[in-house]
N, C-alpha and C. Protein backbone atom coordinates (compact mmCIF):
# COMPACT_ATOMS: atom_id res chain seq x y z
N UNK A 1 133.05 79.16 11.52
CA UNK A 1 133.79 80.41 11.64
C UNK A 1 132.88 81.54 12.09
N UNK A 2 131.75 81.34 11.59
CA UNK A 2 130.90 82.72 11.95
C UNK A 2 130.58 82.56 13.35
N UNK A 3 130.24 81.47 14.12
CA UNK A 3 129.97 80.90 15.41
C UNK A 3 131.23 81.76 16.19
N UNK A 4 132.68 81.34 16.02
CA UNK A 4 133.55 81.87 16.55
C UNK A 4 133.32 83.35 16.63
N UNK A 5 132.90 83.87 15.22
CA UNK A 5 133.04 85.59 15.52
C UNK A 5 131.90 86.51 16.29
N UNK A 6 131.25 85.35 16.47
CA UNK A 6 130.05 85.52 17.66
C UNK A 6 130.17 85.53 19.03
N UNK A 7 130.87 84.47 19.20
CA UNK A 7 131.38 83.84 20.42
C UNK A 7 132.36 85.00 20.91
N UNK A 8 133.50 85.42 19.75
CA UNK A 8 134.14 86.58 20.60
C UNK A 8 133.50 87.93 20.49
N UNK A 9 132.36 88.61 19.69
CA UNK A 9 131.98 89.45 19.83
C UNK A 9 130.93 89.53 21.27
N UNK A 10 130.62 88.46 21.52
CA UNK A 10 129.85 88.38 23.03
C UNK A 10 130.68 88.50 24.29
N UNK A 11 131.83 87.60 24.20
CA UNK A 11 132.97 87.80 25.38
C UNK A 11 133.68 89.48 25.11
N UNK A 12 133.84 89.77 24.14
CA UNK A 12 134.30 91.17 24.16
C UNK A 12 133.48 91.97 24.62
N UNK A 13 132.03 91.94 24.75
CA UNK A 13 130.72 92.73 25.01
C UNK A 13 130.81 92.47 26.48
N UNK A 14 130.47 91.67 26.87
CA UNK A 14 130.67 91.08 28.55
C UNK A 14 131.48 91.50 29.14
N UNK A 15 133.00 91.76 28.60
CA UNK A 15 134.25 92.28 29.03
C UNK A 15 133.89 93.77 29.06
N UNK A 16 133.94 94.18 28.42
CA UNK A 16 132.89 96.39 28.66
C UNK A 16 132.11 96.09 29.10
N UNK A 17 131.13 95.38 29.34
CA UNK A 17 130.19 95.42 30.21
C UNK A 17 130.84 95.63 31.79
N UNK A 18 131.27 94.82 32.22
CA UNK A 18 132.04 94.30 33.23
C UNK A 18 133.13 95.43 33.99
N UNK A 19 133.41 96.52 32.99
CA UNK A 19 134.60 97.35 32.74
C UNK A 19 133.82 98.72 33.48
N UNK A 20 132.39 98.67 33.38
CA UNK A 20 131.88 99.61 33.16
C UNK A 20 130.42 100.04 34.37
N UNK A 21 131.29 98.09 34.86
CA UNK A 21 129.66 97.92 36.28
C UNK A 21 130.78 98.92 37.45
N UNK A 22 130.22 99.36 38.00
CA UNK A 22 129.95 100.26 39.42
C UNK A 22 129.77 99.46 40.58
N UNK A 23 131.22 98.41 40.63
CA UNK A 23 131.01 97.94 42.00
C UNK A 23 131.32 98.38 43.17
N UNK A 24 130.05 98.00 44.45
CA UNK A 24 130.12 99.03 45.71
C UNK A 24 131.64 98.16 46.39
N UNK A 25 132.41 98.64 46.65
CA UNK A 25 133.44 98.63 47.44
C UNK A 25 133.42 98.92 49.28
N UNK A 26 132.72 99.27 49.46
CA UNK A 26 132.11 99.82 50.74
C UNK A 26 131.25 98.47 50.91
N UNK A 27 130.58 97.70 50.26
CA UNK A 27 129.29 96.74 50.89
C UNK A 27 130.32 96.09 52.37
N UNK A 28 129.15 95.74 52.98
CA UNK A 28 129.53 94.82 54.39
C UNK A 28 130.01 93.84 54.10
N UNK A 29 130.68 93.29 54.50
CA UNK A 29 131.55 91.70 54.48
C UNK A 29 130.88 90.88 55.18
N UNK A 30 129.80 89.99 55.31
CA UNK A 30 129.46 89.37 55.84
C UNK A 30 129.88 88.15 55.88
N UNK A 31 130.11 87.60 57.46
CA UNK A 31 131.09 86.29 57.73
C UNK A 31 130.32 85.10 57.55
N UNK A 32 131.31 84.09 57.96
CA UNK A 32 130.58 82.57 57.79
C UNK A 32 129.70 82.37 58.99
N UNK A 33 130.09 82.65 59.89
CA UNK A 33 128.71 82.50 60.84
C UNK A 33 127.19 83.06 60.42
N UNK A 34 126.96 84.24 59.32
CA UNK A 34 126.08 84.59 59.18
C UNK A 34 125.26 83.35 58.01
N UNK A 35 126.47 82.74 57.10
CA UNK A 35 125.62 82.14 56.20
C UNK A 35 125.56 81.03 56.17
N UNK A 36 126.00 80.16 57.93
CA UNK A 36 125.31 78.97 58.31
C UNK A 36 124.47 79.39 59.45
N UNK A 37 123.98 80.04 59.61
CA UNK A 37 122.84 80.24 60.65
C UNK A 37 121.68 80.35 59.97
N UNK A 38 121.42 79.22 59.69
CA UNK A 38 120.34 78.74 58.81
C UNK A 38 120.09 77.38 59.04
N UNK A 39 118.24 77.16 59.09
CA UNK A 39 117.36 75.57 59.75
C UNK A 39 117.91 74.93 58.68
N UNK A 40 118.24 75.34 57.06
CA UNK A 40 118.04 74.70 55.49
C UNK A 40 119.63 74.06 55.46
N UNK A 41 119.22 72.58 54.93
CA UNK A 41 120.83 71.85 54.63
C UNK A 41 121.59 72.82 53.68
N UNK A 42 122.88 72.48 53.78
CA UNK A 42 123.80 73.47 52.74
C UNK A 42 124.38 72.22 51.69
N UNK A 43 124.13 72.33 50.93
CA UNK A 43 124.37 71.72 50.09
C UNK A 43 125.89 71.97 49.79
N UNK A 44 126.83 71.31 48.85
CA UNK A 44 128.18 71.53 48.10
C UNK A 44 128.41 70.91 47.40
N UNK A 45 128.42 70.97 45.80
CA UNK A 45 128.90 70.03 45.12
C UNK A 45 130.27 70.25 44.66
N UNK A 46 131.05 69.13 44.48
CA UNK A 46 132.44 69.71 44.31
C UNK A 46 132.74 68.96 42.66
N UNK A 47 132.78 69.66 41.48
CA UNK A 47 133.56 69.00 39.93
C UNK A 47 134.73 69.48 39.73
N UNK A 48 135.20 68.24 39.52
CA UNK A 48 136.85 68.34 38.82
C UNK A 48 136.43 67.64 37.17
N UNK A 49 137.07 68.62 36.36
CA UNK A 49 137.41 67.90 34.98
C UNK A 49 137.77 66.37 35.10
N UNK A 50 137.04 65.51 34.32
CA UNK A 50 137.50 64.53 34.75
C UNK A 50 136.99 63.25 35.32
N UNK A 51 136.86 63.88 36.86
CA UNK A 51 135.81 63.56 37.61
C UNK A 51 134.72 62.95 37.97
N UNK A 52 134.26 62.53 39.06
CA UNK A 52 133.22 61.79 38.98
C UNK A 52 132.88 63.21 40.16
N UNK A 53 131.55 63.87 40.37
CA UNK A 53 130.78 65.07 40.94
C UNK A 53 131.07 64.40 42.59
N UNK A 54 131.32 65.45 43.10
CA UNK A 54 131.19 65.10 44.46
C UNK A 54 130.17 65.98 45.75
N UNK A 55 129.17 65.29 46.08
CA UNK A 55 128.07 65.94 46.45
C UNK A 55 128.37 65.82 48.37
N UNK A 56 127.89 66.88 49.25
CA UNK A 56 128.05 66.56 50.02
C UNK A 56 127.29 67.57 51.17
N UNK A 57 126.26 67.25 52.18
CA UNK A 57 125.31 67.77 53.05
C UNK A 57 125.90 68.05 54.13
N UNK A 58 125.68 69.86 54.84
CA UNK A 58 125.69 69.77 56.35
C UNK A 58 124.21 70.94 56.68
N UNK A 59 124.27 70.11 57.90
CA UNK A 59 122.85 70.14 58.77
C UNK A 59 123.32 70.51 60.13
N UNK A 60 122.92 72.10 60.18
CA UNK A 60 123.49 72.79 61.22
C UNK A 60 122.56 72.16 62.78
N UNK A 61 123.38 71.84 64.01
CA UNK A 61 122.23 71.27 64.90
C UNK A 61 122.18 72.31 66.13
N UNK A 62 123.11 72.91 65.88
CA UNK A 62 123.46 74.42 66.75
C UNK A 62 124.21 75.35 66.26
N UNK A 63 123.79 76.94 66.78
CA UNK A 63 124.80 77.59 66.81
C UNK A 63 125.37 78.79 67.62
N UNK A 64 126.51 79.26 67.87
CA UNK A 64 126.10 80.15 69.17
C UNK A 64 126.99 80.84 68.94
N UNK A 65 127.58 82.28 69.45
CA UNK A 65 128.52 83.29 69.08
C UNK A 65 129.73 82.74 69.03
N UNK A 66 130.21 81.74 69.31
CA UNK A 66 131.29 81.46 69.55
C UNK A 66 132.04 80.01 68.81
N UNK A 67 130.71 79.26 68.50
CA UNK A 67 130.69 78.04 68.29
C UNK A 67 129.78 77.25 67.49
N UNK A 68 129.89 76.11 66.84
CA UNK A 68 128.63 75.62 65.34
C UNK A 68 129.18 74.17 66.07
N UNK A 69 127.99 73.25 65.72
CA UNK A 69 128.49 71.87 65.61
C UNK A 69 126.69 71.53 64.64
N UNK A 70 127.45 70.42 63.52
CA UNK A 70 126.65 70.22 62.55
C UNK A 70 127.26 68.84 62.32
N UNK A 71 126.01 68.18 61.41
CA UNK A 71 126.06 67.05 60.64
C UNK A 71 126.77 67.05 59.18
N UNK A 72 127.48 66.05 58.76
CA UNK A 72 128.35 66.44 57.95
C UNK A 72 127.83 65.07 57.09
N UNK A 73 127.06 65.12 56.13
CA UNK A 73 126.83 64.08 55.54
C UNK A 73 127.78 63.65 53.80
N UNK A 74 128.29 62.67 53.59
CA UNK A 74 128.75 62.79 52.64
C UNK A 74 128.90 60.79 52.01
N UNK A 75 129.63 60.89 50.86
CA UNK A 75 129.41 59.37 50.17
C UNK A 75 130.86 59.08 50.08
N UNK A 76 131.19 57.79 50.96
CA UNK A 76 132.92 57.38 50.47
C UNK A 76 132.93 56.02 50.54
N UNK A 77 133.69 55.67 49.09
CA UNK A 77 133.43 54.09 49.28
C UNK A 77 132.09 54.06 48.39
N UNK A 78 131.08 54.52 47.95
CA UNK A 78 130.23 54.44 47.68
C UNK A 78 129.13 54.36 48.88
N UNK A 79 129.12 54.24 50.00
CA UNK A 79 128.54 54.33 50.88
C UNK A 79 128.30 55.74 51.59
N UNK A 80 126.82 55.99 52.02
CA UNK A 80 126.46 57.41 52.76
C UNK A 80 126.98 57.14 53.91
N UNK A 81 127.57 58.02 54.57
CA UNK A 81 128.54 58.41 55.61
C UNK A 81 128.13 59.27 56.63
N UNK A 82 128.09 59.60 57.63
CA UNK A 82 127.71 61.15 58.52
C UNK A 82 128.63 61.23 59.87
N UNK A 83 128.81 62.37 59.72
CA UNK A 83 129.60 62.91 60.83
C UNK A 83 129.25 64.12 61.75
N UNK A 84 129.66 63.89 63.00
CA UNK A 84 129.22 65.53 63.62
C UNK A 84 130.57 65.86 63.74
N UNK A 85 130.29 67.83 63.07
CA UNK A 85 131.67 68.42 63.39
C UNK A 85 131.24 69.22 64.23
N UNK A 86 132.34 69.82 64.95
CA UNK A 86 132.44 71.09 65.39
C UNK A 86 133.35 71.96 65.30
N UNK A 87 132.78 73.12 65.21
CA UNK A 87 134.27 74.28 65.16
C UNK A 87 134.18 75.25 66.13
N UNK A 88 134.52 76.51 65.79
CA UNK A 88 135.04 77.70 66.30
C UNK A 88 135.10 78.83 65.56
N UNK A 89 134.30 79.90 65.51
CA UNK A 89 134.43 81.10 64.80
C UNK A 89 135.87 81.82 65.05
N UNK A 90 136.54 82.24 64.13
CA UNK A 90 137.72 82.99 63.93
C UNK A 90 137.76 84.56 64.55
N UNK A 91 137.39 85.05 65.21
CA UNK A 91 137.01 86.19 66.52
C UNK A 91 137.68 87.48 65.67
N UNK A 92 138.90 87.36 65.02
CA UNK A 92 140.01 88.00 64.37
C UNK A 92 139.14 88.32 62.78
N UNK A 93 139.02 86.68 61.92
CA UNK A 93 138.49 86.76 60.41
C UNK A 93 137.59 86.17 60.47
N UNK A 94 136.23 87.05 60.18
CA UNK A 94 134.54 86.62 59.98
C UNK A 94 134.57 85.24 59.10
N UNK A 95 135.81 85.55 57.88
CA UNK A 95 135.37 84.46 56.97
C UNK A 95 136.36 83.37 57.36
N UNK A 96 136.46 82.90 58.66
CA UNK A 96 137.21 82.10 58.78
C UNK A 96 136.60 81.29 60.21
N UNK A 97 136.39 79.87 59.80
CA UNK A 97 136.10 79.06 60.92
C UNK A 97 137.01 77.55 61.28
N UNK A 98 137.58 77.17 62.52
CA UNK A 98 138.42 76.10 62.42
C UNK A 98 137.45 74.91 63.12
N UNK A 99 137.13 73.81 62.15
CA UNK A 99 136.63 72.67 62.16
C UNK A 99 137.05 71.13 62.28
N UNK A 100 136.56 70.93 63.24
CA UNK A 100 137.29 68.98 63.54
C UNK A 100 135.91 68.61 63.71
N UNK A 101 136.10 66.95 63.40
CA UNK A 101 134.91 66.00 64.15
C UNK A 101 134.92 66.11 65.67
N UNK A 102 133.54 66.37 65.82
CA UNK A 102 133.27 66.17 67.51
C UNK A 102 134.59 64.74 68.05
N UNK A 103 134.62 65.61 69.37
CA UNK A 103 135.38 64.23 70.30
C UNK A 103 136.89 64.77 70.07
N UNK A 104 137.62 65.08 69.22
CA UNK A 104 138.66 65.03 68.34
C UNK A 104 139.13 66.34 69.63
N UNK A 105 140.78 66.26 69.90
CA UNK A 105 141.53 66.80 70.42
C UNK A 105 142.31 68.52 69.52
N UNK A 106 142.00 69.43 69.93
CA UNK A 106 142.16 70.16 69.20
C UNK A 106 143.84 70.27 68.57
């Protein structure tokens, strides 16, 4: 019981805390092109309750104002897998890019 009245005196503290931060509203929006234009793999792990973790690599091999095509590494079947995608930056929404496997008919 005392654990509990800890537990909510900390989430209640966090909550005013939180109440009371000064977030900038004005910061820049920076898009997805900015935060794959990078040499370093991007990692993603994906957990569901439940679940078995789902881990999965891309390895940018270009990129250009207009356009990304990368390695898409991942495990299905139990077996390592890789793919090249490519997409298209969203010209309209920074945070928006439309992605198929190379070759693939849009």
């Amino acid at each position: 019981m005392k654990g509990m009245r800890l537990l909510a005196v900390i989430l209640l503290s966090a909550h005013f805390a939180m109440l009371e931060c000064k977030w900038n509203m004005a910061q820049k929006p920076y898009g997805i092109k900015k935060f794959l234009n990078t040499s370093f793999p991007i990692w993603t792990l994906y957990t569901t309750q439940g679940a078995k973790p789902r881990c999965e690599v891309d390895v940018v091999k270009y990129i250009t104002k207009n356009s990304i095509a990368y390695h898409h590494f991942f495990y299905e079947g139990g077996q390592r897998r890789s793919i090249i995608m490519e997409g298209a930056f969203d010209k309209n929404r920074k945070s928006r890019i439309i992605v198929r496997p190379k070759g693939t008919k849009k």
